[in-house]
Protein backbone atom coordinates (compact mmCIF):
# COMPACT_ATOMS: atom_id res chain seq x y z
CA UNK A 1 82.98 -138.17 28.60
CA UNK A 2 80.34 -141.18 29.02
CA UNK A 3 77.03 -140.18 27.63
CA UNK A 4 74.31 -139.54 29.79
CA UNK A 5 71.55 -141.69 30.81
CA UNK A 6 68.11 -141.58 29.61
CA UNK A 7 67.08 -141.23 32.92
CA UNK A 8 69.48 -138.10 33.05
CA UNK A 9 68.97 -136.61 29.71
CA UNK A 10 65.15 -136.26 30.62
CA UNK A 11 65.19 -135.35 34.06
CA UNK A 12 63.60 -132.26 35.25
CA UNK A 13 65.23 -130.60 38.02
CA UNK A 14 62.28 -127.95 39.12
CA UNK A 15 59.16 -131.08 38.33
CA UNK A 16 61.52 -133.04 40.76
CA UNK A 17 61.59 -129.81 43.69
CA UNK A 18 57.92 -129.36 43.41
CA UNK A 19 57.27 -132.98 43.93
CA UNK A 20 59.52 -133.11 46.70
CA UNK A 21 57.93 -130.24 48.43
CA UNK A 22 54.38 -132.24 48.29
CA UNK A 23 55.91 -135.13 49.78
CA UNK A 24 57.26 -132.93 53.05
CA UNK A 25 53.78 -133.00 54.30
CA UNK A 26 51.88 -135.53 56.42
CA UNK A 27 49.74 -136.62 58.89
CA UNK A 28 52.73 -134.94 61.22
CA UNK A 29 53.23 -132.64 59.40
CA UNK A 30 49.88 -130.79 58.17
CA UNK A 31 51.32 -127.49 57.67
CA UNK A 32 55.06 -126.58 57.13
CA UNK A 33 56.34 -123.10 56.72
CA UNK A 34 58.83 -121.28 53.84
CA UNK A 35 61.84 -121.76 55.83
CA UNK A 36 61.14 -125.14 57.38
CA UNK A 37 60.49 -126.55 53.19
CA UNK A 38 63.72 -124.89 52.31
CA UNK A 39 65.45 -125.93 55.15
CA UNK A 40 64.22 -129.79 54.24
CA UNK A 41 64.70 -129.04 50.53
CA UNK A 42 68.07 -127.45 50.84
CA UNK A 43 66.55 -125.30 48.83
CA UNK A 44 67.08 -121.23 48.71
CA UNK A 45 64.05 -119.60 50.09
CA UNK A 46 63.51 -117.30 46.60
CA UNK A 47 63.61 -120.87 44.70
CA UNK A 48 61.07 -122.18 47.36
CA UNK A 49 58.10 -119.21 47.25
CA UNK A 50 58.38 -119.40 43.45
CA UNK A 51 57.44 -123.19 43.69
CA UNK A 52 54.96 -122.62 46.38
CA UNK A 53 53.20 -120.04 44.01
CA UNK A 54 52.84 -122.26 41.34
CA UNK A 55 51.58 -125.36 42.86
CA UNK A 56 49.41 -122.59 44.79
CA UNK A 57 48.29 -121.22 41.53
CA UNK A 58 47.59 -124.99 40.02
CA UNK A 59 45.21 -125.86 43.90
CA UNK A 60 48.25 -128.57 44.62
CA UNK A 61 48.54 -126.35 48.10
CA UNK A 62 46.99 -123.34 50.18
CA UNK A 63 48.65 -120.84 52.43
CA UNK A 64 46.83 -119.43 55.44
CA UNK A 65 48.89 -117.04 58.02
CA UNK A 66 52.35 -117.60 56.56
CA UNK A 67 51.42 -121.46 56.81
CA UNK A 68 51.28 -124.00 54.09
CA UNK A 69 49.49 -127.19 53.43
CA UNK A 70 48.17 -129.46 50.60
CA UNK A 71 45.12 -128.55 48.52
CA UNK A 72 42.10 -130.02 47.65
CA UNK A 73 44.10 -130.89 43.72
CA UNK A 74 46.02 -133.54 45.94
CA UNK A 75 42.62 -135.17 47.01
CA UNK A 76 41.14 -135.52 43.45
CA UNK A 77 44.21 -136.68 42.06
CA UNK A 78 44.01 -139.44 45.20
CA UNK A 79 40.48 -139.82 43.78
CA UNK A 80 41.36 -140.81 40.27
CA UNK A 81 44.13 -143.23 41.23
CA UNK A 82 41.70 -144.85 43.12
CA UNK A 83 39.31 -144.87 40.51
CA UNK A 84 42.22 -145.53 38.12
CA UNK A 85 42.88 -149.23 39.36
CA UNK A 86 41.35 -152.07 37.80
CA UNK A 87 41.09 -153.46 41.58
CA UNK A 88 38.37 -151.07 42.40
CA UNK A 89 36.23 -152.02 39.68
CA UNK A 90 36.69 -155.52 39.84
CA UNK A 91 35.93 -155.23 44.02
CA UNK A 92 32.76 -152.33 44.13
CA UNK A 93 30.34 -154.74 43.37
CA UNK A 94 31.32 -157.35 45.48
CA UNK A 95 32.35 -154.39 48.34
CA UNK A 96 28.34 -152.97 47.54
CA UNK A 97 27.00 -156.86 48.17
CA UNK A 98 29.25 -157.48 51.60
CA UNK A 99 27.51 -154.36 52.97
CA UNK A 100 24.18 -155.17 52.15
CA UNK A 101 24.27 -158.63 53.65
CA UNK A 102 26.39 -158.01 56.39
CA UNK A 103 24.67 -154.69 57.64
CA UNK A 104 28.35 -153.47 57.68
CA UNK A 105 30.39 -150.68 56.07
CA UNK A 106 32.82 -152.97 53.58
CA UNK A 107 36.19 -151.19 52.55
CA UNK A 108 38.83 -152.15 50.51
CA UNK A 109 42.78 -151.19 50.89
CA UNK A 110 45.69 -151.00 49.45
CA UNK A 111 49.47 -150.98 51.39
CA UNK A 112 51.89 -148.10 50.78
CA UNK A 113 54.82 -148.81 52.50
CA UNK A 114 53.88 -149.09 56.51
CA UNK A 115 50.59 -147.52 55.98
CA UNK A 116 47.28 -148.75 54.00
CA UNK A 117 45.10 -146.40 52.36
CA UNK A 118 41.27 -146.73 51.41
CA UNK A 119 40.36 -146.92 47.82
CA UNK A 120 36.75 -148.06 48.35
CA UNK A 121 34.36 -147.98 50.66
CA UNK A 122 30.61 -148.93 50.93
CA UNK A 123 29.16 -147.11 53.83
CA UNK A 124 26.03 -148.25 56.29
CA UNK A 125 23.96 -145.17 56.40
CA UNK A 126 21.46 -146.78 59.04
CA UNK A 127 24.28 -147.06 61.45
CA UNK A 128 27.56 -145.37 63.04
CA UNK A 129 31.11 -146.45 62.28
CA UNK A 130 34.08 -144.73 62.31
CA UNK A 131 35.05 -141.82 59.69
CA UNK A 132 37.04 -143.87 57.37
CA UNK A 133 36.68 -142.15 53.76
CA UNK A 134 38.43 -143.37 50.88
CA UNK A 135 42.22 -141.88 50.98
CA UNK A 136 42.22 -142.56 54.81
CA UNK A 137 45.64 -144.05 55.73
CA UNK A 138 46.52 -146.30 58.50
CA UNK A 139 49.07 -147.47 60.38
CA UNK A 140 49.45 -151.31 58.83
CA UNK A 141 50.95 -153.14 62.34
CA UNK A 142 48.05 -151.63 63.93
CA UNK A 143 45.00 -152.92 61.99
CA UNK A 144 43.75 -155.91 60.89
CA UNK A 145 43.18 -154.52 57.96
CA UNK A 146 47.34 -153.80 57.59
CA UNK A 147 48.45 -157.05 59.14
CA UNK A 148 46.55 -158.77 55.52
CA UNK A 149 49.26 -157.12 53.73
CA UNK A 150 51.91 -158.58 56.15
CA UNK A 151 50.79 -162.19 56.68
CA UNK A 152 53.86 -163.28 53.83
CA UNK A 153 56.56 -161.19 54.69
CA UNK A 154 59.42 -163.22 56.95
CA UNK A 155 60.57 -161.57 59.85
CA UNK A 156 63.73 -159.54 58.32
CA UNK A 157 61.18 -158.53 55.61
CA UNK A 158 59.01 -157.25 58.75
CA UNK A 159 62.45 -155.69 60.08
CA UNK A 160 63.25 -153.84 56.86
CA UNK A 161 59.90 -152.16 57.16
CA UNK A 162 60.29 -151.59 60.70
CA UNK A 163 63.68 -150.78 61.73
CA UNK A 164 63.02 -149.28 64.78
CA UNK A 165 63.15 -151.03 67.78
CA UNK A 166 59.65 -150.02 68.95
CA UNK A 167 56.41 -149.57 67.04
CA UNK A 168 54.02 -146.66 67.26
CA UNK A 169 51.18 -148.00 69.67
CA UNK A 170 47.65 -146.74 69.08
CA UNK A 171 45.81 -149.05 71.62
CA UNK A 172 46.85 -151.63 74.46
CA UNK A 173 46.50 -154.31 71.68
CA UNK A 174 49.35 -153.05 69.42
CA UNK A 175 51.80 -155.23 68.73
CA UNK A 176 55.33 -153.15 70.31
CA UNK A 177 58.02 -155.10 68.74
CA UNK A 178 58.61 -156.52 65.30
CA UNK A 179 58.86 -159.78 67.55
CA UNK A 180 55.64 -159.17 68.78
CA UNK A 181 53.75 -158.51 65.39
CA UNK A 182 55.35 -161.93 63.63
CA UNK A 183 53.84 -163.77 66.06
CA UNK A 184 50.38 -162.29 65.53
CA UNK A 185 50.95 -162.54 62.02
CA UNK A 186 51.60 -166.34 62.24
CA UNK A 187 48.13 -166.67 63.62
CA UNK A 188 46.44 -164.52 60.70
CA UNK A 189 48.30 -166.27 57.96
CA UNK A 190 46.90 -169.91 59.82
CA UNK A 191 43.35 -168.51 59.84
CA UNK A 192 43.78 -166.78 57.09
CA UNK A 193 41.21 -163.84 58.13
CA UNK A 194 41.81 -161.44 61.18
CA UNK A 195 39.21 -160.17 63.65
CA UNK A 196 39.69 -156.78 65.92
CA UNK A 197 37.07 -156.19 68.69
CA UNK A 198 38.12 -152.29 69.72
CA UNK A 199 41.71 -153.30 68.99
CA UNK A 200 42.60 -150.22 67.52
CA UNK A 201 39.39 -148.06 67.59
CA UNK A 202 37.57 -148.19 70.68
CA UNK A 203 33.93 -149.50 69.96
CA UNK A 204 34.50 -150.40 67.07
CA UNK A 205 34.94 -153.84 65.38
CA UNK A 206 36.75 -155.48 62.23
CA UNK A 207 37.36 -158.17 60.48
CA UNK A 208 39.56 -158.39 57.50
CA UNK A 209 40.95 -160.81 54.85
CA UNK A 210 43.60 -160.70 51.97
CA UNK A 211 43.18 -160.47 48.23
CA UNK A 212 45.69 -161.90 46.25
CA UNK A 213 46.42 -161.29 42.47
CA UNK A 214 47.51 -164.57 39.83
CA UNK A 215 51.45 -164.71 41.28
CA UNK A 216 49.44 -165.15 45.19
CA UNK A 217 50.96 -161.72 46.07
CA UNK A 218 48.42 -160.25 48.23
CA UNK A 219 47.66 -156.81 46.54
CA UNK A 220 44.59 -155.55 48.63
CA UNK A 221 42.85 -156.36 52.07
CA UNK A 222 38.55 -156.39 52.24
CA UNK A 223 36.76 -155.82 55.34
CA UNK A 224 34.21 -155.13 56.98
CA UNK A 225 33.07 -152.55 60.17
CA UNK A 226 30.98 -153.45 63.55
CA UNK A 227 29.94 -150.52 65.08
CA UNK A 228 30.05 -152.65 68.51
CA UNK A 229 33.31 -153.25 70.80
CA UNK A 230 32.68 -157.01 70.47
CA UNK A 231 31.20 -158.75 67.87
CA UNK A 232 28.04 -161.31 69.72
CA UNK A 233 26.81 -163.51 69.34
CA UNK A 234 29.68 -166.59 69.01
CA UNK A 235 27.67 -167.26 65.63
CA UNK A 236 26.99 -163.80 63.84
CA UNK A 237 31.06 -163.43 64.64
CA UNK A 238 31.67 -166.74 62.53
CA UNK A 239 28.93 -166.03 60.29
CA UNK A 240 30.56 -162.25 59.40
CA UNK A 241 33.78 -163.98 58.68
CA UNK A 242 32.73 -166.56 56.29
CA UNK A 243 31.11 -163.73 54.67
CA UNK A 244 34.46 -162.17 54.30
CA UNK A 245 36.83 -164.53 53.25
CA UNK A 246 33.96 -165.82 50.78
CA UNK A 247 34.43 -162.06 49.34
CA UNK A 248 38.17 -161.68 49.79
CA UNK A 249 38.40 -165.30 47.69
CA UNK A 250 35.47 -163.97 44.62
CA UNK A 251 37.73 -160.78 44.15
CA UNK A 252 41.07 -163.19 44.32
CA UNK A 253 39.60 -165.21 41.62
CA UNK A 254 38.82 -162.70 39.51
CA UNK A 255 42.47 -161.37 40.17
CA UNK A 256 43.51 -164.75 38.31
CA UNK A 257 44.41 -166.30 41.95
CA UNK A 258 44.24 -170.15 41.89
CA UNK A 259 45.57 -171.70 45.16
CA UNK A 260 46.99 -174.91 45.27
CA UNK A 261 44.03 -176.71 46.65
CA UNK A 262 40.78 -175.44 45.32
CA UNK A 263 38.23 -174.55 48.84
CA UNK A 264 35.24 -176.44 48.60
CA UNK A 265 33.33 -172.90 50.01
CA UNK A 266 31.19 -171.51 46.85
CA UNK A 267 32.31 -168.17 45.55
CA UNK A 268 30.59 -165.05 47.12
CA UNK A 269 28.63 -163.67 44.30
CA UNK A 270 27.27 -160.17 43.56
CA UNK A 271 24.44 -158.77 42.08
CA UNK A 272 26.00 -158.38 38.43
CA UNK A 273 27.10 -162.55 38.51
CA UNK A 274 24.11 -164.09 40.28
């Protein structure tokens, strides 16, 4: 008999249910009942309550009518992840000095597969956006915000995240192939910024630009919110993009990012540099 793996000898078969069972729910899937976990879980519906009861007792989830979803424990630890990466702190200063210039709510993102979740955000209070908080999640094809994170990827990278043959559309502007997207990502990666005027939330404007870390990965997309379906005049629209990229390039250089040919742009500054 072979001896077991580390990886075997300290596995833990119930830690390995219960985080299973978190991972059932979504944006689909709010609220899931007993059966329908055990059924996913091929699990036996005794083992299943005595999991829900602890990660009940713990505030991981909360039953209401024989329903179950997540609980407000999953939020904070969203929270400290957030607060746990060194890309946040690096990026609230600069995020803190887009929106004061700009006028604009400034976010910052991270990808997680096909989606892209907030981890920073610097609200306008004199003005409406949208109801982006930080853990919001979006769909990545569908934002300018997303497409940052795809700009590198080759098309049967782009396939291996999107193997089905159409996309989700959320608009009239979202892309409905993987065919479709490449070709809109060719024109990000040559601009090297994207702009959305209502393109996936009606009235509402974007523009976005990638962060990249020291091996040029890009590891986070910064933008900022219009709360107008087009962004006017010609020169505020170029204006709020040099703005961005000038941000998106500060945070990349403090990420240890050196392109090949240094941009003759300064570096955006905050209030902590200046």
């Amino acid at each position: 008999m072979q001896p077991a793996s580390d990886s075997a000898r300290y596995h833990v078969p119930a830690l390995e249910r219960g985080l299973r069972l978190l991972q059932l729910f979504n944006r689909q899937q709010v609220t899931l009942g007993a059966p329908d976990i055990a059924r996913a879980l091929q699990l036996s519906r005794s083992t299943v309550f005595r999991l829900l009861q602890t990660l009940e007792a713990l505030g991981f989830v909360e039953s209401h009518n024989g329903q179950w979803r997540l609980g407000a424990a999953v939020l904070r630890l969203g929270f400290e992840y957030a607060a746990s990466l060194e890309i946040t702190e690096l990026a609230r200063p600069l995020i803190d000095r887009l929106r004061d210039d700009t006028g604009c709510a400034a976010q910052l993102a991270i990808r997680d597969g096909s989606e892209v979740v907030f981890v920073l955000r610097a609200s306008d209070p004199s003005a409406f956006s949208s109801n982006v908080q930080v853990g919001t999640r979006m769909p990545a094809h569908a934002t300018v915000l997303g497409r940052m994170f795809l700009i590198d990827l080759s098309e049967a990278e782009l396939r291996a995240l999107y193997p089905q043959s159409r996309l989700p559309a959320y608009s009239e502007h979202t892309p409905r192939s993987v065919a479709e997207l490449s070709r809109q990502l060719q024109q990000d990666r040559l601009r090297g910024h994207a702009v959305s005027e209502s393109f996936f939330e009606r009235g509402i404007s974007a523009i976005a630009a990638p962060v990249r870390d020291g091996s040029a990965r890009v590891v986070a997309s910064l933008s900022i919110t219009v709360s107008q379906p087009r962004i006017e005049p010609a020169s505020r629209r170029e204006q709020l993009v040099q703005q961005v990229m000038q941000a998106a390039d500060t945070l990349s250089h403090r990420l240890n990012y050196r392109p090949a040919a240094q941009p003759k742009t300064p570096h955006y500054t905050d209030k902590e540099s200046a």
